[in-house]
Protein backbone atom coordinates (compact mmCIF):
# COMPACT_ATOMS: atom_id res chain seq x y z
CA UNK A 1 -4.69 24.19 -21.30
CA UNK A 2 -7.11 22.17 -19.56
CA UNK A 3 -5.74 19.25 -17.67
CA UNK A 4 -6.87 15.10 -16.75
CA UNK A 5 -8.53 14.43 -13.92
CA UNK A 6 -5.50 11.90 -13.66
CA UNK A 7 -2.88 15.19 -13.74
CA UNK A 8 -4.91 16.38 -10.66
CA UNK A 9 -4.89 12.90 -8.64
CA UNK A 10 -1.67 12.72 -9.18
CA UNK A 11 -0.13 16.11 -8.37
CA UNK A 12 -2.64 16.68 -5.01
CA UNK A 13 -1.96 13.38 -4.16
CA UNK A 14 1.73 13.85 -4.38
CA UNK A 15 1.60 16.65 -1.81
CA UNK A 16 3.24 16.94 1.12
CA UNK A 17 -0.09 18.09 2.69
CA UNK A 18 -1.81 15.28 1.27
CA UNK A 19 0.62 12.50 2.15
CA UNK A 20 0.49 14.09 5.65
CA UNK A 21 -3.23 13.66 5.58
CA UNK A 22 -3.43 10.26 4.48
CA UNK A 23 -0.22 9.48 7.05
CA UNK A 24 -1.93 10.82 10.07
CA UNK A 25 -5.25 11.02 9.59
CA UNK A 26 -6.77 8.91 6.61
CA UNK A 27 -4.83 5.35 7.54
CA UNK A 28 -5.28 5.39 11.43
CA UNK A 29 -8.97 6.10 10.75
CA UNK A 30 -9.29 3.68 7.86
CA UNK A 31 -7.49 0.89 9.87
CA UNK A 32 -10.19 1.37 13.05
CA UNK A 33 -13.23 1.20 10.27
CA UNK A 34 -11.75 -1.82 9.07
CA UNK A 35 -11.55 -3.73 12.23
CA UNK A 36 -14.91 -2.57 13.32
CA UNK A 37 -16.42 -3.28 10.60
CA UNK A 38 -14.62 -6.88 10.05
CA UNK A 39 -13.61 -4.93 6.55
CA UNK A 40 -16.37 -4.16 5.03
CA UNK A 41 -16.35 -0.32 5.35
CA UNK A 42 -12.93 1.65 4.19
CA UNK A 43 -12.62 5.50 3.53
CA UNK A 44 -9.75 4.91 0.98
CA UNK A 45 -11.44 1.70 -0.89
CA UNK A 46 -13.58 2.27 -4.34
CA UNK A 47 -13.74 0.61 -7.15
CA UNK A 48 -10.76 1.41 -8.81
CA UNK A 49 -8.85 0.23 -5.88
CA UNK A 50 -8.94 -2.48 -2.90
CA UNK A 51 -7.60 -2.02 0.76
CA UNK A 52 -6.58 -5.04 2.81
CA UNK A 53 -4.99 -4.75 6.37
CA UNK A 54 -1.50 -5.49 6.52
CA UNK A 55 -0.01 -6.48 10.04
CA UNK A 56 3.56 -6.97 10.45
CA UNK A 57 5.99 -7.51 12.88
CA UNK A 58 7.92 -4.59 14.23
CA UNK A 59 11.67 -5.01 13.14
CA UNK A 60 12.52 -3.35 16.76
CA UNK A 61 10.01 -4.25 18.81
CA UNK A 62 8.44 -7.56 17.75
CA UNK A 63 5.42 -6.10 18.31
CA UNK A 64 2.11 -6.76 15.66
CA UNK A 65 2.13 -3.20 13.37
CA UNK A 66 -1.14 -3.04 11.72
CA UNK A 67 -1.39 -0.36 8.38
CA UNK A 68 -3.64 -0.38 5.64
CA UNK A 69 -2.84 -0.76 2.48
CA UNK A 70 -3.64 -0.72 -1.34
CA UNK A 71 -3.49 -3.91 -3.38
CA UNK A 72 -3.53 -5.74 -6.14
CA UNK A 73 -4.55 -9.56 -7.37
CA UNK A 74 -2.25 -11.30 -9.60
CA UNK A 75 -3.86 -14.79 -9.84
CA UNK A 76 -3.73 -16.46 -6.22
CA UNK A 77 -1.67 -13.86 -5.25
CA UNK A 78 -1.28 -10.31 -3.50
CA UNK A 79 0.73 -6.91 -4.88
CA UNK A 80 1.02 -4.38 -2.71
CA UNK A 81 3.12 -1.05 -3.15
CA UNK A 82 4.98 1.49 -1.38
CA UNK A 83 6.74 4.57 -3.61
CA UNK A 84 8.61 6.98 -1.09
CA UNK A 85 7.50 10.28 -2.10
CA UNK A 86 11.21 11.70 -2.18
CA UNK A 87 10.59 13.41 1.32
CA UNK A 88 9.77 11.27 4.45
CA UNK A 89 11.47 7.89 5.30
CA UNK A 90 10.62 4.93 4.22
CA UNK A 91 7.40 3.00 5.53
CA UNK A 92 7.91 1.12 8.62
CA UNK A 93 5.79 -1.76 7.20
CA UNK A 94 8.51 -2.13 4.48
CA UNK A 95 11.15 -2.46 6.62
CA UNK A 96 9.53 -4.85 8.90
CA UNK A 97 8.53 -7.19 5.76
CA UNK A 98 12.25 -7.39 4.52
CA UNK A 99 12.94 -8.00 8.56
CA UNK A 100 10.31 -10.45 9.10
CA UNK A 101 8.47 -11.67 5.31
CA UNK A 102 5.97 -13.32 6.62
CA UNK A 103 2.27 -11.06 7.99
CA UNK A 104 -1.13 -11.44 8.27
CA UNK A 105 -3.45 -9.59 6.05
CA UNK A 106 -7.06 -8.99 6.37
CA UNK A 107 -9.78 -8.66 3.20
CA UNK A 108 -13.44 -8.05 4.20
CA UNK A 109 -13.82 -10.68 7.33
CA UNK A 110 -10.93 -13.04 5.72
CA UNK A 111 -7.84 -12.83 7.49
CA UNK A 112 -5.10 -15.18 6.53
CA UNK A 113 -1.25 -15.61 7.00
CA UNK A 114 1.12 -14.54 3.35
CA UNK A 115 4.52 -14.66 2.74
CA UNK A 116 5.93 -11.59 1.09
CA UNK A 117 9.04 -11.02 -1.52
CA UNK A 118 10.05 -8.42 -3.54
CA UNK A 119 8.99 -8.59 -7.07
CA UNK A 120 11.12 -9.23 -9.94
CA UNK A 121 12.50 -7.50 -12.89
CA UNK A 122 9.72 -8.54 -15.00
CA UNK A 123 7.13 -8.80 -12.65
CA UNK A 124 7.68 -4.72 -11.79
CA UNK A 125 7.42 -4.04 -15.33
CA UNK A 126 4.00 -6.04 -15.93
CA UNK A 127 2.42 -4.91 -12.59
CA UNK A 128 3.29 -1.11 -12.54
CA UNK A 129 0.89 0.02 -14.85
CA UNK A 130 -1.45 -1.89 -12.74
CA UNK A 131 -0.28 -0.34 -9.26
CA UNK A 132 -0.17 3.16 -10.81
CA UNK A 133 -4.06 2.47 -12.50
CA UNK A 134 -4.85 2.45 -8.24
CA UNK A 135 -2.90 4.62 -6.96
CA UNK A 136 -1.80 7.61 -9.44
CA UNK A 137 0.15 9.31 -6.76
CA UNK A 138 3.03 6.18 -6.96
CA UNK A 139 3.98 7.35 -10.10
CA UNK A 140 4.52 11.01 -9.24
CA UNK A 141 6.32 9.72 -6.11
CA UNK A 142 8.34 7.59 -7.82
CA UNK A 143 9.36 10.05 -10.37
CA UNK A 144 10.35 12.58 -7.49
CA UNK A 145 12.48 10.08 -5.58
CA UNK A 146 13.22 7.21 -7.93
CA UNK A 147 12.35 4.81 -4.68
CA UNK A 148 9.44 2.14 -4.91
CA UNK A 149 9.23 -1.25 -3.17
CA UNK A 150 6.62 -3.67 -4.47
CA UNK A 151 5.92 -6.62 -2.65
CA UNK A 152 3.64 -9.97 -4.03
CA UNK A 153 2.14 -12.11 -1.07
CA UNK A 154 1.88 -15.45 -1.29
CA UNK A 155 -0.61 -17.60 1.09
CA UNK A 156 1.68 -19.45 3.85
């Protein structure tokens, strides 16, 4: 039986070797290309997906917490995603954006202030497909832990 290129993005990406890699070695890279480059150069960006630069405020420490991350438009506004993968904790930038809902994120050279909620009923049902279309991996996460957290920015 030969299998989708999507099959295969989804289950490597699902990995536990491969969210290692992209924990510890794909984002901390990605996030100093990003600043050097005032956003123009990402490892994880193509054109299936976007990155932008999401810096919160640490729940604990008050202190700035810079990650990138995937996102989405949805008119003037921003989606962005987190899907536990059913065996690490959940993202620190999560937590700190139900803490503290209001971060500055960074697109190319364009860095502006956005307040974040969590999306709706409805709007998770319209903008999954979306999130999954970037990011195939969310939906094997999600189906191994049954945990997501999707967040729409507004501009402050």
């Amino acid at each position: 039986m030969t299998r989708s290129p999507t099959y295969w993005s989804r289950r490597i990406s699902g990995s536990k070797p491969a969210v290692w890699l992209v924990k510890h070695v794909v984002a901390p890279v990605d996030r100093q290309l990003l600043r050097l480059t005032g956003g123009r150069v990402s490892i994880s960006a193509r054109r299936s997906r976007s990155v932008l630069v999401l810096t919160t405020t640490g729940r604990r420490t008050g202190a700035p917490r810079t990650t990138p991350v995937f996102y989405l438009r949805d008119g003037a506004r921003l989606v962005i995603c987190n899907v536990n993968p059913g065996f690490e904790r959940t993202n620190p930038w999560v937590l700190n954006l139900r803490r503290t809902p209001v971060a500055q994120v960074q697109i190319g050279s364009d860095v502006s202030t956005y307040r974040a909620r969590e999306a709706t009923a409805p709007e998770l049902e319209r903008l999954w497909p979306r999130l999954v279309t970037i990011w195939p991996a969310y939906q094997a996460h999600f189906e191994r832990s049954g945990e997501r957290t999707v967040f729409v920015l507004g501009r402050e």
